[in-house]
Protein backbone atom coordinates (compact mmCIF):
# COMPACT_ATOMS: atom_id res chain seq x y z
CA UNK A 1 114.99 -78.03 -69.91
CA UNK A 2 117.85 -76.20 -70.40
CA UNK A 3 119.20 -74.68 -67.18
CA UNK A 4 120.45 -71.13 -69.14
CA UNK A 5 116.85 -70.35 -70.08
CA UNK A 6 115.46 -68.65 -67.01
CA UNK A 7 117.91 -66.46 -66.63
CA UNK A 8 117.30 -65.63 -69.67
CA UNK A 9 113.99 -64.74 -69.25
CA UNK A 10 115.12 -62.65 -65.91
CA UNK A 11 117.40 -60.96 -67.99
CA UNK A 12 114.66 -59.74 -69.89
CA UNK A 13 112.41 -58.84 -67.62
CA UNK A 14 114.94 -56.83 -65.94
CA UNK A 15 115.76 -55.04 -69.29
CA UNK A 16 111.63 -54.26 -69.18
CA UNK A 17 112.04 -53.14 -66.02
CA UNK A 18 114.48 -50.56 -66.12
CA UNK A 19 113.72 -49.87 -69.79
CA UNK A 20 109.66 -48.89 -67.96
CA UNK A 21 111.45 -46.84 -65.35
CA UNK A 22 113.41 -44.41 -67.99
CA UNK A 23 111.18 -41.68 -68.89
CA UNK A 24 112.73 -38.72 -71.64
CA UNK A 25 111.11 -35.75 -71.90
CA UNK A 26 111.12 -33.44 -74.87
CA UNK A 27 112.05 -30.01 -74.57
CA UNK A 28 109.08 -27.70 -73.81
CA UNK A 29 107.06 -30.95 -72.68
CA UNK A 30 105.62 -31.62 -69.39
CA UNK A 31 104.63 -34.96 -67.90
CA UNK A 32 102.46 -35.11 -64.82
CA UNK A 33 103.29 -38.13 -62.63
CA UNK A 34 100.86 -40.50 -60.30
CA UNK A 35 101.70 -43.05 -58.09
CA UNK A 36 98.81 -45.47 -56.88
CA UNK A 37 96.26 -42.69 -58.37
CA UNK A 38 98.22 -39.69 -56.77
CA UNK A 39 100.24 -36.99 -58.01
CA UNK A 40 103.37 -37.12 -57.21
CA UNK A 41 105.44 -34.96 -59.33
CA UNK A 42 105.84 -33.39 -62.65
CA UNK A 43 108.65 -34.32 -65.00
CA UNK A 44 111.30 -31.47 -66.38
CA UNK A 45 112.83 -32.01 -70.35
CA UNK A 46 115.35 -34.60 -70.22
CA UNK A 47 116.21 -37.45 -68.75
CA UNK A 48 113.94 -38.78 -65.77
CA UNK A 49 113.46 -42.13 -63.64
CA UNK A 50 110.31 -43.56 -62.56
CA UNK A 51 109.60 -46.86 -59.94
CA UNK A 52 108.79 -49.41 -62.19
CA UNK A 53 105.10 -50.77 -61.78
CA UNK A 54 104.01 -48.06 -59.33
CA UNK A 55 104.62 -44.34 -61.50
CA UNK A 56 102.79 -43.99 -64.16
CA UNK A 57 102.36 -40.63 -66.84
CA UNK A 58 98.73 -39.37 -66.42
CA UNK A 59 98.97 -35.89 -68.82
CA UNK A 60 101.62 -34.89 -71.21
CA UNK A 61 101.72 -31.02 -71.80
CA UNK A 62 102.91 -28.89 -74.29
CA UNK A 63 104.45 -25.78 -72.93
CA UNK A 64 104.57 -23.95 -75.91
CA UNK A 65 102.05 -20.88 -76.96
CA UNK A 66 99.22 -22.63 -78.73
CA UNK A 67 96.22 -20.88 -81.00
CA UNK A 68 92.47 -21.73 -80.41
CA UNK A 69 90.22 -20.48 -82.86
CA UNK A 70 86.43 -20.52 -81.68
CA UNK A 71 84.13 -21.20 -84.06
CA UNK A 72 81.62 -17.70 -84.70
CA UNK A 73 79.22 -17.13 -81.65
CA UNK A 74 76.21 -15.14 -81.98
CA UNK A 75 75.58 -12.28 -80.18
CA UNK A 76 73.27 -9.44 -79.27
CA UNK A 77 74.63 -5.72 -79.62
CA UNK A 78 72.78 -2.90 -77.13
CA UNK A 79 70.86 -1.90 -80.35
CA UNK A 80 69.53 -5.77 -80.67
CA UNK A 81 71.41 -6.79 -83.14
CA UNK A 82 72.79 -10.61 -83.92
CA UNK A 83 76.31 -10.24 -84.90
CA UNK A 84 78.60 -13.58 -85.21
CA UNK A 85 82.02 -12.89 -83.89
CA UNK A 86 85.07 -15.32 -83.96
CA UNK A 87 87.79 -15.02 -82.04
CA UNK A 88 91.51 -16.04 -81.63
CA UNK A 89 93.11 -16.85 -78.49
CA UNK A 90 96.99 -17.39 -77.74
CA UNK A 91 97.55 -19.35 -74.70
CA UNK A 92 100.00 -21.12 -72.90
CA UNK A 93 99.97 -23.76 -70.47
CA UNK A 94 102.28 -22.37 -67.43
CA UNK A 95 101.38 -25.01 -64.46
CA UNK A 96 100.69 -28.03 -65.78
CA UNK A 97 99.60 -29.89 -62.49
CA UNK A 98 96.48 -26.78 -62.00
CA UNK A 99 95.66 -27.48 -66.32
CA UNK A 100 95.30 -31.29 -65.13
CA UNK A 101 93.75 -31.16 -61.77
CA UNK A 102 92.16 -27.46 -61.49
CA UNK A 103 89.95 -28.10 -64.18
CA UNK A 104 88.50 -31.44 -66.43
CA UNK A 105 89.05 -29.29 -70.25
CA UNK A 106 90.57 -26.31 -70.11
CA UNK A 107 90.50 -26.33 -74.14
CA UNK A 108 86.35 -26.26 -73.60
CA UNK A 109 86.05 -23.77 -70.33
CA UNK A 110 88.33 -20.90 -72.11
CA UNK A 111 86.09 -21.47 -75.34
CA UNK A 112 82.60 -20.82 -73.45
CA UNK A 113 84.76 -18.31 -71.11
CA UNK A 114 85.09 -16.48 -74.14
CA UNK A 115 81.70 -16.66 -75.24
CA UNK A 116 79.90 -15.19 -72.05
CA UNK A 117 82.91 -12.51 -71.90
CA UNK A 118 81.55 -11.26 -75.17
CA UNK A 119 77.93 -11.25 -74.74
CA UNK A 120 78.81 -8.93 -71.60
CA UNK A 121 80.98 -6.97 -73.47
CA UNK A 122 79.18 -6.85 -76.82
CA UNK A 123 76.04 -6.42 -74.88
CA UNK A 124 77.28 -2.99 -73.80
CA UNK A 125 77.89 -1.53 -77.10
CA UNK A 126 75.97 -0.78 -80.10
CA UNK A 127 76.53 -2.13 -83.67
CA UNK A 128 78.80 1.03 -84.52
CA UNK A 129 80.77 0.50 -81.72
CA UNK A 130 81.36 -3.08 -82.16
CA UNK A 131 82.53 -2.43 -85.60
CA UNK A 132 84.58 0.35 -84.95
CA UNK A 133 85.92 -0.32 -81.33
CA UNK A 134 87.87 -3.95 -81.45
CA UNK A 135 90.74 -3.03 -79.73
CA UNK A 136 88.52 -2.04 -76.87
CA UNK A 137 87.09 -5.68 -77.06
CA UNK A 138 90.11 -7.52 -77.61
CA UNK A 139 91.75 -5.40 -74.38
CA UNK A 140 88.46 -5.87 -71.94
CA UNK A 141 88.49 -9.83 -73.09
CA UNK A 142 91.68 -11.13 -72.71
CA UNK A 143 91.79 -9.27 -69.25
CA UNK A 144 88.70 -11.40 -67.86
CA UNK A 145 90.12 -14.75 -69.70
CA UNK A 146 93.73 -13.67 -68.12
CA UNK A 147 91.75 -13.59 -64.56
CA UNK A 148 90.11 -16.75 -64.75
CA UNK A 149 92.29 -18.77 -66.25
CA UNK A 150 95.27 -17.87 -64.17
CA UNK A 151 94.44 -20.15 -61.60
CA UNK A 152 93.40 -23.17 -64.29
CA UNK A 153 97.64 -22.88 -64.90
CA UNK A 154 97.00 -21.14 -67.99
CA UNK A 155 97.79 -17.85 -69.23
CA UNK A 156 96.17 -15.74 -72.58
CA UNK A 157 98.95 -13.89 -74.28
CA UNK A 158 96.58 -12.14 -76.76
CA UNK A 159 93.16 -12.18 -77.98
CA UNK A 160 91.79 -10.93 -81.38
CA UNK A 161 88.70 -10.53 -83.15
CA UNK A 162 88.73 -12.65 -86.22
CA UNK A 163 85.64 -11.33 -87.78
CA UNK A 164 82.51 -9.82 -87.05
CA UNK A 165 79.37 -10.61 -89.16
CA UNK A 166 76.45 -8.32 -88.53
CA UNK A 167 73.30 -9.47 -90.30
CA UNK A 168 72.65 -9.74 -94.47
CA UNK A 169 69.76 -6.96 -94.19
CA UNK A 170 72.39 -5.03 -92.08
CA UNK A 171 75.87 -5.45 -94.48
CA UNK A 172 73.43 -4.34 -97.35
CA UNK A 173 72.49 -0.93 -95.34
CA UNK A 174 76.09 -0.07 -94.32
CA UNK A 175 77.17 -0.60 -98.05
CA UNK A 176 74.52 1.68 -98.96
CA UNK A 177 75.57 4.43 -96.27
CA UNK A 178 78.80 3.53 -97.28
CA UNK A 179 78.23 4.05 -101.10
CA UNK A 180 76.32 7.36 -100.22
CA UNK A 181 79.37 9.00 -98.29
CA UNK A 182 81.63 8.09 -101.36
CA UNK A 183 79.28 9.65 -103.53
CA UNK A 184 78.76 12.81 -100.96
CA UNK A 185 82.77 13.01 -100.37
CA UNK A 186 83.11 13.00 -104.23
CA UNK A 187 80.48 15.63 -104.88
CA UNK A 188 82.10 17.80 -102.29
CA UNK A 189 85.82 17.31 -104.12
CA UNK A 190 84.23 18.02 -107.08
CA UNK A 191 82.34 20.98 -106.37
CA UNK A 192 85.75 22.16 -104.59
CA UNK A 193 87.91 21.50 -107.70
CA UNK A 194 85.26 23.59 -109.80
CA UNK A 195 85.28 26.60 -107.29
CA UNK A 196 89.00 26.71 -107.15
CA UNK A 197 89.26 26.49 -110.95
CA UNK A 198 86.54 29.12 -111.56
CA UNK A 199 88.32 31.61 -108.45
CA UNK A 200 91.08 30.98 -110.62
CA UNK A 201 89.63 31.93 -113.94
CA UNK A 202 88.04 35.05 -112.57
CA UNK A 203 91.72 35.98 -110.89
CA UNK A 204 93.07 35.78 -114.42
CA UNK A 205 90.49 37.26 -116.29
CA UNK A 206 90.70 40.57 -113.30
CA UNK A 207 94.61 40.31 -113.94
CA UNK A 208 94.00 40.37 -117.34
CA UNK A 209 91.46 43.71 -117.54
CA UNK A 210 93.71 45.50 -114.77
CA UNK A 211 96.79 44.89 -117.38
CA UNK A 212 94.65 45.75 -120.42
CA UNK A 213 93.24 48.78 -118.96
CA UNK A 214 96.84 50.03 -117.89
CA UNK A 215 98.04 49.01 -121.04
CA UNK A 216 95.32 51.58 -122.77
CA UNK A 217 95.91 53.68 -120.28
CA UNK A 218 99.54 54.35 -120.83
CA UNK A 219 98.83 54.45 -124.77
CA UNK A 220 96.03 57.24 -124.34
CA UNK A 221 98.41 59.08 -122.03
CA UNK A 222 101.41 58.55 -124.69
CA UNK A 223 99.21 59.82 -127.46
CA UNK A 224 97.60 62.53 -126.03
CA UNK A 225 101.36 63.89 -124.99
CA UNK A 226 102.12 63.25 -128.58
CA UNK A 227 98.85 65.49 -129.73
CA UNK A 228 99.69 68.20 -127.35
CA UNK A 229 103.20 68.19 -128.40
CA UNK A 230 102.46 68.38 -132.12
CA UNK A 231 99.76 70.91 -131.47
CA UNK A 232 102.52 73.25 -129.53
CA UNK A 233 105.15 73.02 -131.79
CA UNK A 234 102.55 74.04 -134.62
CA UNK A 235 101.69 76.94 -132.58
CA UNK A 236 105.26 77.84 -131.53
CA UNK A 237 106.41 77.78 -135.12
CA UNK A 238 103.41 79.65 -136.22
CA UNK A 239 103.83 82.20 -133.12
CA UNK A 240 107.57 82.75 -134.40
CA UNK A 241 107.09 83.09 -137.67
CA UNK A 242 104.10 85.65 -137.26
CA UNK A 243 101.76 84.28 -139.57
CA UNK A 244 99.41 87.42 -140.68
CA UNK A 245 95.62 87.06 -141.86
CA UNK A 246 96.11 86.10 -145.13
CA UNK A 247 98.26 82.61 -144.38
CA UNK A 248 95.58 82.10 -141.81
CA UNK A 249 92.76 82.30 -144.27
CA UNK A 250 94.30 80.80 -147.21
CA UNK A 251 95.04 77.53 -144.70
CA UNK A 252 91.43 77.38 -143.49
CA UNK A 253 90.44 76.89 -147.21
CA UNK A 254 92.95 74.64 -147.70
CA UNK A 255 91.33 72.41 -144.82
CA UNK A 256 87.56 72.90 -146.39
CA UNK A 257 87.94 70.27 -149.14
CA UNK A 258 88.86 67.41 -146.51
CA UNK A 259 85.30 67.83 -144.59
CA UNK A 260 83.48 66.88 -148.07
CA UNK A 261 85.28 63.17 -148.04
CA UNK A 262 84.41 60.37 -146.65
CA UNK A 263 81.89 57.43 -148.62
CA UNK A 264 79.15 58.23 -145.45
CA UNK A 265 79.21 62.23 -146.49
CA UNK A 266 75.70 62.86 -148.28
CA UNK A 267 75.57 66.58 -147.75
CA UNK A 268 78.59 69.01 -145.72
CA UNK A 269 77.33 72.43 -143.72
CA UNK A 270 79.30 75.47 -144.66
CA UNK A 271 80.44 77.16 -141.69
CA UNK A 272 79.97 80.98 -141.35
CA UNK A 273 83.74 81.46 -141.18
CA UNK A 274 83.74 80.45 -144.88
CA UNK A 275 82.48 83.59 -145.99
CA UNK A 276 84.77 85.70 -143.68
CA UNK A 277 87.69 83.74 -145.07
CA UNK A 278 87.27 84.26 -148.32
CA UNK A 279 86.39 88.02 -147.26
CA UNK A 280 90.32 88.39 -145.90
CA UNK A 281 91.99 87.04 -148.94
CA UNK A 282 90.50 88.60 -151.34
CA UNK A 283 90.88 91.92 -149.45
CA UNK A 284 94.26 90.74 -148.68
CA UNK A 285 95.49 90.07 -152.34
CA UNK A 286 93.69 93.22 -153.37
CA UNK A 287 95.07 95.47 -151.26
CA UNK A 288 98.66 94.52 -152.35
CA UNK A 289 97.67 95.04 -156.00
CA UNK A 290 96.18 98.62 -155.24
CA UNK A 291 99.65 99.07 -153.37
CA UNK A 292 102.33 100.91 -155.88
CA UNK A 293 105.70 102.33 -154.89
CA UNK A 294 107.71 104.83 -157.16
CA UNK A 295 109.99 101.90 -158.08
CA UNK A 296 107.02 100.41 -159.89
CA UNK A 297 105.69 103.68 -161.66
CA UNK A 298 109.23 104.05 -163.22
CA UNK A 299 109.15 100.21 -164.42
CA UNK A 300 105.71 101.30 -166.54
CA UNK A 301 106.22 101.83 -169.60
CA UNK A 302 104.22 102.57 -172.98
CA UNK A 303 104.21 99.86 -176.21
CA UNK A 304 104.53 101.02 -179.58
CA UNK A 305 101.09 101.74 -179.61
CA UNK A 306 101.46 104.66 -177.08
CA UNK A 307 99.60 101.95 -175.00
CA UNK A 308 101.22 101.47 -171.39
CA UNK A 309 102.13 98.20 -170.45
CA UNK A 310 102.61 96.55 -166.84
CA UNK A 311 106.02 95.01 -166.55
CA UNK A 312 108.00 93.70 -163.32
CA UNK A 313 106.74 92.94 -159.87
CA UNK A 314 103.17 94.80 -160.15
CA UNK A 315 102.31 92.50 -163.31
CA UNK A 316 102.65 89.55 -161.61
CA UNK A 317 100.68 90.68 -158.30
CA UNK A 318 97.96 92.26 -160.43
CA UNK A 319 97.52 88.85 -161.77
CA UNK A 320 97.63 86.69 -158.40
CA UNK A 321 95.21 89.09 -157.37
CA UNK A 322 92.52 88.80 -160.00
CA UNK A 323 93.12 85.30 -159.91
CA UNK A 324 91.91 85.32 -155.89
CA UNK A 325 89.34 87.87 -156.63
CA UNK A 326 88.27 84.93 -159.33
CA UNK A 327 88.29 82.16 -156.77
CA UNK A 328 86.76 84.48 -154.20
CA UNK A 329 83.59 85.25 -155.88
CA UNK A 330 83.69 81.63 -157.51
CA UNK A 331 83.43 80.36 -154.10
CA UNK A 332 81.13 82.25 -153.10
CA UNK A 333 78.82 81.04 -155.97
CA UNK A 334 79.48 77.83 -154.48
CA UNK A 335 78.59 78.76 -150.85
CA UNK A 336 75.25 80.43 -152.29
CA UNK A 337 74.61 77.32 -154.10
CA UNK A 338 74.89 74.84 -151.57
CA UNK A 339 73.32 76.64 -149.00
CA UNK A 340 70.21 76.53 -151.80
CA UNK A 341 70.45 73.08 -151.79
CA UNK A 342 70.64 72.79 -148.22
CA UNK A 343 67.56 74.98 -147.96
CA UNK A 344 65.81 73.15 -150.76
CA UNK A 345 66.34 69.54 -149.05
CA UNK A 346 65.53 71.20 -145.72
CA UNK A 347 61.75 72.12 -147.16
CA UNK A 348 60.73 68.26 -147.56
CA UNK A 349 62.49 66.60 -144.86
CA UNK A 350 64.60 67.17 -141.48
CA UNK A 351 65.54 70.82 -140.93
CA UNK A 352 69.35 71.72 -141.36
CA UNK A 353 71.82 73.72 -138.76
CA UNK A 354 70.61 77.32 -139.37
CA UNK A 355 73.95 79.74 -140.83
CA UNK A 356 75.90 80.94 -138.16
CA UNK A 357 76.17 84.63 -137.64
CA UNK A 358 78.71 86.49 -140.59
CA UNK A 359 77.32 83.99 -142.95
CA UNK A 360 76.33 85.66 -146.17
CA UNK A 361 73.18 84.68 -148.45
């Protein structure tokens, strides 16, 4: 046998040796460390030594902040209701001698931890509540899992509320209620939107009347001032220029023949100025032909005949004054003959206006 091999075969057991008694730890790792069944110490990141054949690695941690998701737990609401409610936790492992010797699975004891800490707190609060209040759960759970698990070496950073799943029977009655406030709240915007728009109408509409009615105001005001302006100028000029009795009556006969037009006019009522109108002309222009001055005796003159003729001014008044004394008494055929008719038409049906007093006939 060759005398080289054993020390070969120290050499390599020595290599074993030390090789066993190099332990590296990776950053944010923890190894817990037993000699003959006892702890001893735990190991920091890095480089560590252990005795060969006597320390040994019982737990390797992981210092970092883990997530445990339960799976969905059923529990009973104050109104005694099932819900199923899943949770999140965010741990991390702070003493990792207490999460290896203070308790056999801490994975297992923070998942039923968090199950009883629910019934008690879910218990408490009715299915409104539970839906509407999970920052109030997540607060009141993670501060009993905080408390218990402090001393297990382990400490909850946060706890949420995954999801909470009330009953089928249940979902289908909130989306109902749900459905039936959408439905309400849109009703109510609705019926707002058509009150505004109709208060807005009517505001319009009164704007629009207030401006129309000043509007017609204003133009009655500007007309009326237009009528009593044209009606005092008339009677200023005819106050200056002293209009006598016969202008007077000759422009109220004028006026007559405008009351008979009109496509509506069957019959017209003679008023019983007529007759007094007709009266003053005819006086009037008679009265200037019975008038004769010297002037006009000396313009008379005979004809050959020995007959005396009318020549100058008086000829010409003579003949405007049988020529009113003409219309006079024709017109006062035609008063007489209306007011027949009038009469006549009066016997077989409504009764006429009865002749005011002066009227003649």
């Amino acid at each position: 046998m060759d005398p080289a091999i054993p020390f070969i075969i120290l050499a390599v057991l020595f290599v074993a040796l030390a090789l066993s008694a190099i332990r590296i730890v990776p950053q944010a790792r923890a190894y817990n460390i037993e000699r003959f069944g006892r702890y001893i110490r735990t190991l920091n990141p890095g480089l560590n030594f252990l005795v060969p054949g006597v320390d040994r690695v019982n737990t390797k941690f992981d210092l970092r902040e883990q997530v445990f998701s339960s799976r969905p737990q059923p529990v009973i609401t104050e109104d005694n209701l099932v819900v199923n409610i899943d949770t999140v936790l965010y741990y991390q492992i702070t003493a990792p001698k207490a999460a290896a010797y203070e308790v056999a699975n801490y994975i297992q004891a923070i998942d039923q931890l968090t199950v009883t800490t629910l019934r008690n707190v879910i218990g408490s609060m009715d299915l409104e509540r539970t839906l509407t209040s999970r920052e109030e759960i997540n607060t009141r759970l993670r501060g009993v899992l905080d408390e218990t698990t402090g001393k297990w070496g382990i400490r909850i950073n946060r706890v949420e509320i995954k999801a909470i799943d009330p009953p089928p029977t249940i979902k289908e009655a909130m989306e109902k209620q749900m459905r039936a406030d959408r439905d309400k709240r849109a009703a109510i915007l609705h019926a707002e939107g058509e009150r505004q728009s109709r208060i807005l109408k009517a505001e319009g509409a009164r704007q629009q009347a207030i401006l129309e009615a000043q509007g017609d105001q204003q133009a009655a005001i500007l007309r009326a001032d237009g009528e009593a302006q044209a009606v005092e100028r008339v009677f200023q000029a005819v106050h200056d220029n002293d209009a006598d009795a016969k202008m007077l009556a000759y422009k109220y006969l004028e006026t007559l023949p405008a009351l008979a037009q009109g496509e509506g006019n069957t019959f017209w009522v003679i008023p019983g100025e007529f007759t007094e109108a007709v009266k003053n002309v005819t006086h009037a222009f008679a009265g200037d032909a019975a008038q004769t001055t010297p002037s006009t005796e000396k313009e008379r003159g005979t004809d050959e005949h020995g007959q005396r003729s009318i020549t100058g001014p008086d000829a010409t008044r003579s003949s405007s004054a049988q020529a009113a004394m003409h219309a006079a008494e024709a017109a006062e055929k035609a008063v007489a003959d209306a007011r027949d008719d009038v009469r006549r038409a009066g016997a077989g049906g409504p009764t006429t206006p009865s002749p005011r007093e002066g009227d003649e006939g």
